[in-house]
Structure formats: C-alpha cells, structure tokens
N, C-alpha and C. Protein backbone atom coordinates (compact mmCIF):
# COMPACT_ATOMS: atom_id res chain seq x y z
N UNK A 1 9.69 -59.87 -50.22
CA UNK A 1 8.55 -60.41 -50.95
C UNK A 1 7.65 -59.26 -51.37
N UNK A 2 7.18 -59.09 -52.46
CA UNK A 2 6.48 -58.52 -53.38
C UNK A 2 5.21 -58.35 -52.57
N UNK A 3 4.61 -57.49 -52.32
CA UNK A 3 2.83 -56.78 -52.03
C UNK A 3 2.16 -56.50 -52.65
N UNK A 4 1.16 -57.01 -53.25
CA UNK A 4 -0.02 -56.19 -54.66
C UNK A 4 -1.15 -56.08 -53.62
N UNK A 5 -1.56 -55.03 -53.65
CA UNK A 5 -2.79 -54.93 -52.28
C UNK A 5 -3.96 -54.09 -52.97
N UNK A 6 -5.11 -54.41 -53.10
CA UNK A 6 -6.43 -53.26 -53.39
C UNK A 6 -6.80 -52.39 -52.19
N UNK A 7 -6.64 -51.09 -52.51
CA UNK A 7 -7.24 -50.46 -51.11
C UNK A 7 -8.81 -50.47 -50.91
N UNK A 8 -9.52 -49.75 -49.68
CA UNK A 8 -10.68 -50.07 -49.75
C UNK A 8 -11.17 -49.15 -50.77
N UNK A 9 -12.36 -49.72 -51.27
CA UNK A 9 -13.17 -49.50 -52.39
C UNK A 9 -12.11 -49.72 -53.50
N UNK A 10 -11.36 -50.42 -53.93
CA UNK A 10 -10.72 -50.70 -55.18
C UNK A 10 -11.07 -52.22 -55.52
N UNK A 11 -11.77 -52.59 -54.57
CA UNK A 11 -12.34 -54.36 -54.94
C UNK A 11 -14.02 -54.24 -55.86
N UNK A 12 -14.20 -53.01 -56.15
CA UNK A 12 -15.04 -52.74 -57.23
C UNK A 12 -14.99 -52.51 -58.42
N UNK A 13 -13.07 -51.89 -58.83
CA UNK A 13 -12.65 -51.80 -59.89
C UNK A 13 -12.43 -52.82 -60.68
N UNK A 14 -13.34 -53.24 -61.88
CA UNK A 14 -12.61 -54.20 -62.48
C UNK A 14 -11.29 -54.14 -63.14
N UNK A 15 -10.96 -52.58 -63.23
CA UNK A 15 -9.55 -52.18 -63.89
C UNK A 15 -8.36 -52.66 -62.82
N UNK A 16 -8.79 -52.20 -61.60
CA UNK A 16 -7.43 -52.47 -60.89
C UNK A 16 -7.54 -54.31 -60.36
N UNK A 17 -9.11 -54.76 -60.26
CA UNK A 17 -8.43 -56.29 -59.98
C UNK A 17 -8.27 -56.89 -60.79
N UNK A 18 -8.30 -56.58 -62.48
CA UNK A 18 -7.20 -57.14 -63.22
C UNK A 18 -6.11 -57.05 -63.12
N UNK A 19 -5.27 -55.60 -63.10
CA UNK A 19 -4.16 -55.07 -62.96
C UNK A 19 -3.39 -55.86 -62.19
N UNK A 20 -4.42 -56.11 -60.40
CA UNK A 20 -3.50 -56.28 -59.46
C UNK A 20 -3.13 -57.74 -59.91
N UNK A 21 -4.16 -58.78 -60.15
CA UNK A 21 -3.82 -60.25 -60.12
C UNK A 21 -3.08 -60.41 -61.11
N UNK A 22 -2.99 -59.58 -62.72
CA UNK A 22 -1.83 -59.89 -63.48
C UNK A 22 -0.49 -59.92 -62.88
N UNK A 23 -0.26 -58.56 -61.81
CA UNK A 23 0.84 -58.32 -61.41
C UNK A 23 1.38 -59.50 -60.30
N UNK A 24 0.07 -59.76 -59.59
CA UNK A 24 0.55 -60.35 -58.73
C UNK A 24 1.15 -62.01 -59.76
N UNK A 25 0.53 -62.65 -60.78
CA UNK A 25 0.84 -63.82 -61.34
C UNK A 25 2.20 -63.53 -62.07
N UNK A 26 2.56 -62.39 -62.37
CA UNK A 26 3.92 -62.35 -62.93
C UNK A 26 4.93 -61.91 -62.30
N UNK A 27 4.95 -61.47 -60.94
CA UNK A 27 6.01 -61.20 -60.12
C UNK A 27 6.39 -62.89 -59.37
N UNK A 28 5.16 -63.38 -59.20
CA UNK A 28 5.04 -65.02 -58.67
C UNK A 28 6.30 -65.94 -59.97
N UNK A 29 5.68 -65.76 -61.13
CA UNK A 29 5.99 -66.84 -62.13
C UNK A 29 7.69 -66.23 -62.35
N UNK A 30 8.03 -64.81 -62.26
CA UNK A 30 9.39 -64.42 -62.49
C UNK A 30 9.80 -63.55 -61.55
N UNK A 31 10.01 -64.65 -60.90
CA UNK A 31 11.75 -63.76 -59.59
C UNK A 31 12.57 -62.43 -59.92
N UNK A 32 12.53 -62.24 -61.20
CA UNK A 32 13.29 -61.42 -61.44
C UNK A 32 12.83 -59.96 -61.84
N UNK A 33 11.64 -60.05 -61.68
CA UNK A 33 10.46 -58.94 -61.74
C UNK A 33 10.08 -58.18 -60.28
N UNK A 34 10.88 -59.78 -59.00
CA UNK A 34 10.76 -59.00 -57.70
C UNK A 34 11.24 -57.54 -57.61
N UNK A 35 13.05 -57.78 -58.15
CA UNK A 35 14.21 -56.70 -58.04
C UNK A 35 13.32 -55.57 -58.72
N UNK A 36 12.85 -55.60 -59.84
CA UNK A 36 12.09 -54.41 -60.19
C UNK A 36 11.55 -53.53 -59.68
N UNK A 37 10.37 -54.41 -58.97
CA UNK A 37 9.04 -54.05 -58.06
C UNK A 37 10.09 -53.16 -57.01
N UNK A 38 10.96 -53.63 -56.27
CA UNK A 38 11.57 -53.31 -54.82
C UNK A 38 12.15 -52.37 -55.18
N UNK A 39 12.36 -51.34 -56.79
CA UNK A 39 13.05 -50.13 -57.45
C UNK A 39 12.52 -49.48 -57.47
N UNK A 40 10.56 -49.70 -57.82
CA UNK A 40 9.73 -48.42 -58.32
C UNK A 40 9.20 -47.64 -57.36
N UNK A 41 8.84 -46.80 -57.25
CA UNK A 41 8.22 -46.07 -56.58
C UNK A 41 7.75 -44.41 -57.26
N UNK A 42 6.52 -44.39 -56.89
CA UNK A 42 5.47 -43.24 -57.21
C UNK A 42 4.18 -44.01 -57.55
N UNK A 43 3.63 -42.74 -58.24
CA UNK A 43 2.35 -43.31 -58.72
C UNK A 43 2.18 -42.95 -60.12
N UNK A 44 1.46 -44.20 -60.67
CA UNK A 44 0.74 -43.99 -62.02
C UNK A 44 -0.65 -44.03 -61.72
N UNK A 45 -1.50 -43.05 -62.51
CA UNK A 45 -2.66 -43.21 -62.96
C UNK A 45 -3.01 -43.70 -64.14
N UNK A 46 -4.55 -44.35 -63.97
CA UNK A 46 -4.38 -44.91 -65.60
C UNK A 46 -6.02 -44.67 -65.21
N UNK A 47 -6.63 -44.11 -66.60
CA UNK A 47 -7.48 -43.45 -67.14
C UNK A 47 -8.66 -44.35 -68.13
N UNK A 48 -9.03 -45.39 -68.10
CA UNK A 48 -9.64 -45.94 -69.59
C UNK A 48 -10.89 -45.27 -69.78
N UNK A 49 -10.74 -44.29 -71.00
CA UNK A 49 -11.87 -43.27 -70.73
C UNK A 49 -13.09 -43.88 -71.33
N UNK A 50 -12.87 -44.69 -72.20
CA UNK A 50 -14.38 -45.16 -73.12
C UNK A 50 -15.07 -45.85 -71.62
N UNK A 51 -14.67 -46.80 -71.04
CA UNK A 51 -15.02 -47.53 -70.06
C UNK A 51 -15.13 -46.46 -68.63
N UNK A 52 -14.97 -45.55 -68.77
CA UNK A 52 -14.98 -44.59 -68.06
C UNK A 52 -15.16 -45.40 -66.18
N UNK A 53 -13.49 -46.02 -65.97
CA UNK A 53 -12.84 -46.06 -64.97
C UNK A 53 -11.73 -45.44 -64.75
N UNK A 54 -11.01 -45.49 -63.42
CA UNK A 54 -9.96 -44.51 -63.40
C UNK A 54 -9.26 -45.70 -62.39
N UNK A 55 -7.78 -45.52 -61.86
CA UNK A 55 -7.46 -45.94 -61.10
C UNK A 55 -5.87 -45.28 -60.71
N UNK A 56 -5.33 -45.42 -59.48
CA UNK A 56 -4.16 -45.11 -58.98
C UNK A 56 -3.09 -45.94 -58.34
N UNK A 57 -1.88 -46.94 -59.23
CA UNK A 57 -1.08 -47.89 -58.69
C UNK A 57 -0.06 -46.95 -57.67
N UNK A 58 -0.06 -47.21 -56.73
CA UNK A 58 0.79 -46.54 -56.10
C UNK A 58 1.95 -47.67 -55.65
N UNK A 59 3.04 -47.47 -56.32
CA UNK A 59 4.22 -47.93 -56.00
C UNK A 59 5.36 -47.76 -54.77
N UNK A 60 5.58 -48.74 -53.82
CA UNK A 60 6.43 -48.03 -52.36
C UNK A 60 7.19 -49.23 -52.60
N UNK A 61 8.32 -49.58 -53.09
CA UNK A 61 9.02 -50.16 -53.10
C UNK A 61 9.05 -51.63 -52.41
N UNK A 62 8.98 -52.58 -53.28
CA UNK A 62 8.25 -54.27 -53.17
C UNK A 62 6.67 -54.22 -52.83
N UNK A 63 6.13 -52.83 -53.03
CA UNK A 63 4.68 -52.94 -52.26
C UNK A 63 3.97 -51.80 -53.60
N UNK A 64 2.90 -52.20 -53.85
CA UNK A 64 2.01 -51.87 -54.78
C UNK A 64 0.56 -51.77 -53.99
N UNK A 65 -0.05 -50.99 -54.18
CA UNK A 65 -1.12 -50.45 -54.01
C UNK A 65 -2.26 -49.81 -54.87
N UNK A 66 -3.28 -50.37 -55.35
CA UNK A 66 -4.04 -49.94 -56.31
C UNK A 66 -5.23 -49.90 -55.49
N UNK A 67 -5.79 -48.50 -56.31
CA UNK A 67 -6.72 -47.68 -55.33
C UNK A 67 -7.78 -47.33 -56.34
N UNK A 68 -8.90 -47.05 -56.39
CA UNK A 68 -10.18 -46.49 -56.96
C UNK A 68 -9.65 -44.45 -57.34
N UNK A 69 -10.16 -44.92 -58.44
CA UNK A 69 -10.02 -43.54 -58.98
C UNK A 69 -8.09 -42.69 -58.78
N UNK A 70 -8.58 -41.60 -59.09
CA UNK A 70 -7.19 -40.95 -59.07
C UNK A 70 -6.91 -40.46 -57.86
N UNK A 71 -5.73 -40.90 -57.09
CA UNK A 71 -5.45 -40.76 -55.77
C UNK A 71 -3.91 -39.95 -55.46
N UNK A 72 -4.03 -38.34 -55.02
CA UNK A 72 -2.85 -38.09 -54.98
C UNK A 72 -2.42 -37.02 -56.14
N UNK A 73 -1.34 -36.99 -55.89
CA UNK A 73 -0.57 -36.38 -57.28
C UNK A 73 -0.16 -37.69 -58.16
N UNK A 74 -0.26 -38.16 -59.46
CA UNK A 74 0.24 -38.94 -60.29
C UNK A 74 1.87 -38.64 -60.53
N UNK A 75 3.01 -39.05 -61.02
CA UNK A 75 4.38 -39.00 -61.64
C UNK A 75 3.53 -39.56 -63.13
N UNK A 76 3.13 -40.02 -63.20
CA UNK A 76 2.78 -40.79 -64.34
C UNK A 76 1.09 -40.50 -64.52
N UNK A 77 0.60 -40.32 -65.91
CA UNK A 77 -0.65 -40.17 -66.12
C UNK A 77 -0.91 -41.27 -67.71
N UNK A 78 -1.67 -42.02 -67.41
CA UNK A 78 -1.56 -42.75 -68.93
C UNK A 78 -3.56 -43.00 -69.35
N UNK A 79 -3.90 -41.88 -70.40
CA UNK A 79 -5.45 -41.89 -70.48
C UNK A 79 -5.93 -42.93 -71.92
N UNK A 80 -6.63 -43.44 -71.92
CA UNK A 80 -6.76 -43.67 -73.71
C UNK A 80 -7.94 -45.02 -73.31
N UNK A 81 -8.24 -45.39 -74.20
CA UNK A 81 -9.13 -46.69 -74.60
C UNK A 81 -8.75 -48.01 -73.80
N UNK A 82 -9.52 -48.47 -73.17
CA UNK A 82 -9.95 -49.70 -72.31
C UNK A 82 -9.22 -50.82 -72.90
N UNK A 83 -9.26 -51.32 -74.06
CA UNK A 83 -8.50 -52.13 -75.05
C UNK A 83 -6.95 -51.85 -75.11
N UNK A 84 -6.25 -50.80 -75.38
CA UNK A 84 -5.08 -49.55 -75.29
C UNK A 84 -4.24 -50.10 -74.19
N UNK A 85 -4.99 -49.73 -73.31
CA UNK A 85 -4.42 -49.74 -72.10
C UNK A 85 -4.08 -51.59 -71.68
N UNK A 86 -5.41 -52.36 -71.89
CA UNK A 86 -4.97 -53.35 -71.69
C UNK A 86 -3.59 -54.36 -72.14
N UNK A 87 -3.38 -53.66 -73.43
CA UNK A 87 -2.50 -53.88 -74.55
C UNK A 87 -1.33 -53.42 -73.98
N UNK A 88 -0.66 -53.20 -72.76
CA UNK A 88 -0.02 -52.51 -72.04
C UNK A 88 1.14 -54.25 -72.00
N UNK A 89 0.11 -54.82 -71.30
CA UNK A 89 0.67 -55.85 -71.06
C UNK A 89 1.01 -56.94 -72.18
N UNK A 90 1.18 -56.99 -73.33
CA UNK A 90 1.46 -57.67 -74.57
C UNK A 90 2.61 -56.65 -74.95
N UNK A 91 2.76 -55.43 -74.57
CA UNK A 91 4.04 -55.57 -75.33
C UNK A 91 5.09 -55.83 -75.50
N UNK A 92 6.16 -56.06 -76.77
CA UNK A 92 6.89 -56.44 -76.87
C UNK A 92 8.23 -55.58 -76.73
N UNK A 93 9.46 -56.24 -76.27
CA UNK A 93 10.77 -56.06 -75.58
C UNK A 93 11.53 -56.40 -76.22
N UNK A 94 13.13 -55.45 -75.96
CA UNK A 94 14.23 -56.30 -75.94
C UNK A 94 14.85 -55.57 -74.92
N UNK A 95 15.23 -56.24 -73.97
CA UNK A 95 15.77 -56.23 -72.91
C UNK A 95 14.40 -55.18 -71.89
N UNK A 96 14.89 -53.88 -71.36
CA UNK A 96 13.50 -53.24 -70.83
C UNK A 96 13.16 -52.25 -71.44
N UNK A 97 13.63 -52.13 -72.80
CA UNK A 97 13.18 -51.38 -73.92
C UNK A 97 11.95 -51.77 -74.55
N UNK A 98 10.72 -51.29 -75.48
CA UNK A 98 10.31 -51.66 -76.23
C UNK A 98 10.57 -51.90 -77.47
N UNK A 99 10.44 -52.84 -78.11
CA UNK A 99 10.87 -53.42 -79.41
C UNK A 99 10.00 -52.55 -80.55
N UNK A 100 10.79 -51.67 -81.42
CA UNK A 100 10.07 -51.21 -82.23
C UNK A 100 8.85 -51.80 -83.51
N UNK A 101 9.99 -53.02 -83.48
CA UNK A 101 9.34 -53.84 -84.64
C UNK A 101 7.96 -55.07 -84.47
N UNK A 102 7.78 -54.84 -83.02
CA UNK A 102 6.73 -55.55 -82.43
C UNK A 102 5.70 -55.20 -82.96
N UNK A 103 4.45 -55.43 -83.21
CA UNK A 103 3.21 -55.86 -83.42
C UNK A 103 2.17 -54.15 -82.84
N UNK A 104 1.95 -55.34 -81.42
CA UNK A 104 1.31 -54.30 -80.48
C UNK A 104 2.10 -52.70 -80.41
N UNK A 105 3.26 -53.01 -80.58
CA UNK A 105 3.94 -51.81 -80.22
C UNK A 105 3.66 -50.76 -81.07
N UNK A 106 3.49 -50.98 -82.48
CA UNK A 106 2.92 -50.43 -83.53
C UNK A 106 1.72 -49.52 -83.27
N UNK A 107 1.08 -50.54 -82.79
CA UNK A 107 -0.04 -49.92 -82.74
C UNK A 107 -0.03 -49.11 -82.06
N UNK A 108 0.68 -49.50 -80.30
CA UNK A 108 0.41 -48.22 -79.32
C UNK A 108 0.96 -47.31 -79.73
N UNK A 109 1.82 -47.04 -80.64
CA UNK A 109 2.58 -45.81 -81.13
C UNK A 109 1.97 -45.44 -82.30
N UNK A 110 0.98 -45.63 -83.12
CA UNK A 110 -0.35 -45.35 -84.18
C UNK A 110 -1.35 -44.14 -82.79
N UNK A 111 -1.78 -45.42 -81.85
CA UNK A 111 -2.54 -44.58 -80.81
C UNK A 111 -1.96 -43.47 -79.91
N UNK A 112 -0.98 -43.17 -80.20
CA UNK A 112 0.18 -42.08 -79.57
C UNK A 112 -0.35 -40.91 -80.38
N UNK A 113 0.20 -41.45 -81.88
CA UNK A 113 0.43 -40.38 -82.56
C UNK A 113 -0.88 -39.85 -82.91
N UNK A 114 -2.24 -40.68 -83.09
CA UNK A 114 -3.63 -40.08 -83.02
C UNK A 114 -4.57 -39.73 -81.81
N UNK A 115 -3.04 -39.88 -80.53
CA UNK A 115 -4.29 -39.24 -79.48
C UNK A 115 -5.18 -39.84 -78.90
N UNK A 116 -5.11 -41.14 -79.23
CA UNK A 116 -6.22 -42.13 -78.96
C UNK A 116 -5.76 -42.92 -76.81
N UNK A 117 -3.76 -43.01 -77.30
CA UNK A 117 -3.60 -42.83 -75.99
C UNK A 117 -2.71 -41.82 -75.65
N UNK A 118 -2.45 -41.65 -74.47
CA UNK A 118 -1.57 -40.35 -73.78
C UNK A 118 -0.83 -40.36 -72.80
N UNK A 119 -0.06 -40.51 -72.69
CA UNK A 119 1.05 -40.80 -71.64
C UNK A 119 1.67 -39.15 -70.93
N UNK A 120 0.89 -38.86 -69.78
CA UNK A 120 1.43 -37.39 -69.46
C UNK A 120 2.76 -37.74 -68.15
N UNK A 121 3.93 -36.83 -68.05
CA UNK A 121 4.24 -37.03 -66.82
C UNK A 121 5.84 -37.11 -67.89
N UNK A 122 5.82 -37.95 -68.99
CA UNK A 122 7.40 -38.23 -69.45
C UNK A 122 8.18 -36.78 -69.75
N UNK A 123 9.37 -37.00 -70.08
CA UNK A 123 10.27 -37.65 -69.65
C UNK A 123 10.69 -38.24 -68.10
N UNK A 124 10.28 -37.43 -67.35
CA UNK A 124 10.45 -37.27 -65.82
C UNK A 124 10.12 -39.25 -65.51
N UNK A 125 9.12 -39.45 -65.71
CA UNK A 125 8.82 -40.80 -65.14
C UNK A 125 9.04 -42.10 -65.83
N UNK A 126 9.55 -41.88 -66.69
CA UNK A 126 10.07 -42.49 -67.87
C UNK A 126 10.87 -43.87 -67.23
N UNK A 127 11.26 -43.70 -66.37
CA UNK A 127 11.99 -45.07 -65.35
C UNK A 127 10.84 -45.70 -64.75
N UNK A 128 9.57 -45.25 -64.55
CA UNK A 128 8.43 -45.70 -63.84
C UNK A 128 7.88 -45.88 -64.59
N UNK A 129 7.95 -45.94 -66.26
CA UNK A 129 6.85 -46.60 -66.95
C UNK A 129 7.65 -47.55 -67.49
N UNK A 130 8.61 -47.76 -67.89
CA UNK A 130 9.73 -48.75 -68.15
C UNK A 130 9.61 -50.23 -66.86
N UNK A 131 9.60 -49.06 -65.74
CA UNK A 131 9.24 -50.64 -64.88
C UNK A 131 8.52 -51.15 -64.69
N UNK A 132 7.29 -50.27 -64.38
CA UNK A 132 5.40 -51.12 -64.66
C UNK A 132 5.50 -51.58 -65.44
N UNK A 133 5.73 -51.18 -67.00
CA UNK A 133 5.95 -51.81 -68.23
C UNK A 133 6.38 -53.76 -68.10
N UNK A 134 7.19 -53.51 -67.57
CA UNK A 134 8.35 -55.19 -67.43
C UNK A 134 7.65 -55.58 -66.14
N UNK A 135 6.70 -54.97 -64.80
CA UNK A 135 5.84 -55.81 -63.84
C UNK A 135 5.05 -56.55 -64.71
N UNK A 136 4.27 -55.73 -65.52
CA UNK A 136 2.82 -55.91 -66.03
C UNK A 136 3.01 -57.13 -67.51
N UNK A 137 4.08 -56.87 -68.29
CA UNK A 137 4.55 -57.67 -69.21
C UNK A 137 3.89 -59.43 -69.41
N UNK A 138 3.02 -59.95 -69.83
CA UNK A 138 2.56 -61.07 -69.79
C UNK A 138 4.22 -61.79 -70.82
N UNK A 139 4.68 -61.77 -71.52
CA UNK A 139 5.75 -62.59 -71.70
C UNK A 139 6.38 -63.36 -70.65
C-alpha cells in the first residue's frame, strides 16, 4: 500500500498539501499507479518561483514524502511559475509518454523553450519524471 506523508513543517506548504492529496486521490482511484509509486525512488524538487515556495518529494519506494523547502541532494530539479508547475498534472499521454499534440503539453514545451520552466537533473532522471509525471496525472 502506497504512503503520501508531509514531514514536519510541510503542513504549511500549500505546494506540497496539494501535491500530496492529489497524489494520494490518484494512487486511491487507480491501482495501477500503485506498481509505479513501489518503482520510484529519489528526490524531486520543485521550485514555484513567482509564489516563491519550494518543496522536496522524496520518493522510497510505495512511500512518498514531501517536505518544506529543498531537502537533500535533488535527482530531479523542476523551477518555473506556480501555474507551470501546477499544469504538471493535466498533462497529456500516450501510454507514459507525453503526447506531443496535447494542449497543455504545448505549452509546457513554449515554457521550456522560453525559460519560463526548467527541468535540471535530465537525462539522468528522466525515469523519475516520467513516473511522478503518471502519479500526479489527473486523467
């Protein structure tokens, strides 16, 4: 069974107790998001700089941990706009790829290419954003 846990002082973040309860409502609603969860492991940071919060999911396999601010060494660093980031979770798929021809996807790849967001850490973690990607996925 799946763990989404806030560490202490992360029940102040409004970034991570969105994060966590999305995650936790879509690992609930799709079983098949468990097998995922029980694959990933490291950590992402995620940055929303306009809103100037920070936070650290730390991934241990079926167990998630989101923590206040940046905790650790990151595998994954993802900085950009409060909106950006939220938009994380709308995008669109085919299979655990992103769908080029999607909508949102457009855009996050507009905000790529102007810098607006930033994804540090790839290629290397590239399996760890692929799978947050499909935790976090509201579809």
């Amino acid at each position: 069974m799946a763990a989404i846990e806030l560490a202490p002082g992360a029940d102040d973040n409004g970034l991570a107790i969105m994060l966590a309860t999305l995650m936790a409502e879509n690992v609930a609603s799709h079983p098949a998001r468990h097998r995922i969860l029980d694959r990933l492991r490291g950590r992402v940071a995620i940055v929303a700089e306009d809103a100037e919060v920070s936070l650290t999911m730390e991934f241990r396999g079926g167990r998630v941990v989101l923590h206040h601010g940046i905790v650790g060494i990151p595998d994954l660093t993802i900085r950009g706009e409060a909106e950006l980031i939220g938009d994380m979770s709308r995008m669109e798929s085919v299979g655990p790829l992103p769908d080029p021809r999607g909508e949102v996807n457009r855009t996050m790849w507009r905000a790529l290419r102007e810098k607006r967001l930033r994804i540090l850490g790839l290629p290397r973690a590239l399996p760890l954003l692929l799978g947050m990607g499909e935790v976090l996925a509201v579809s």
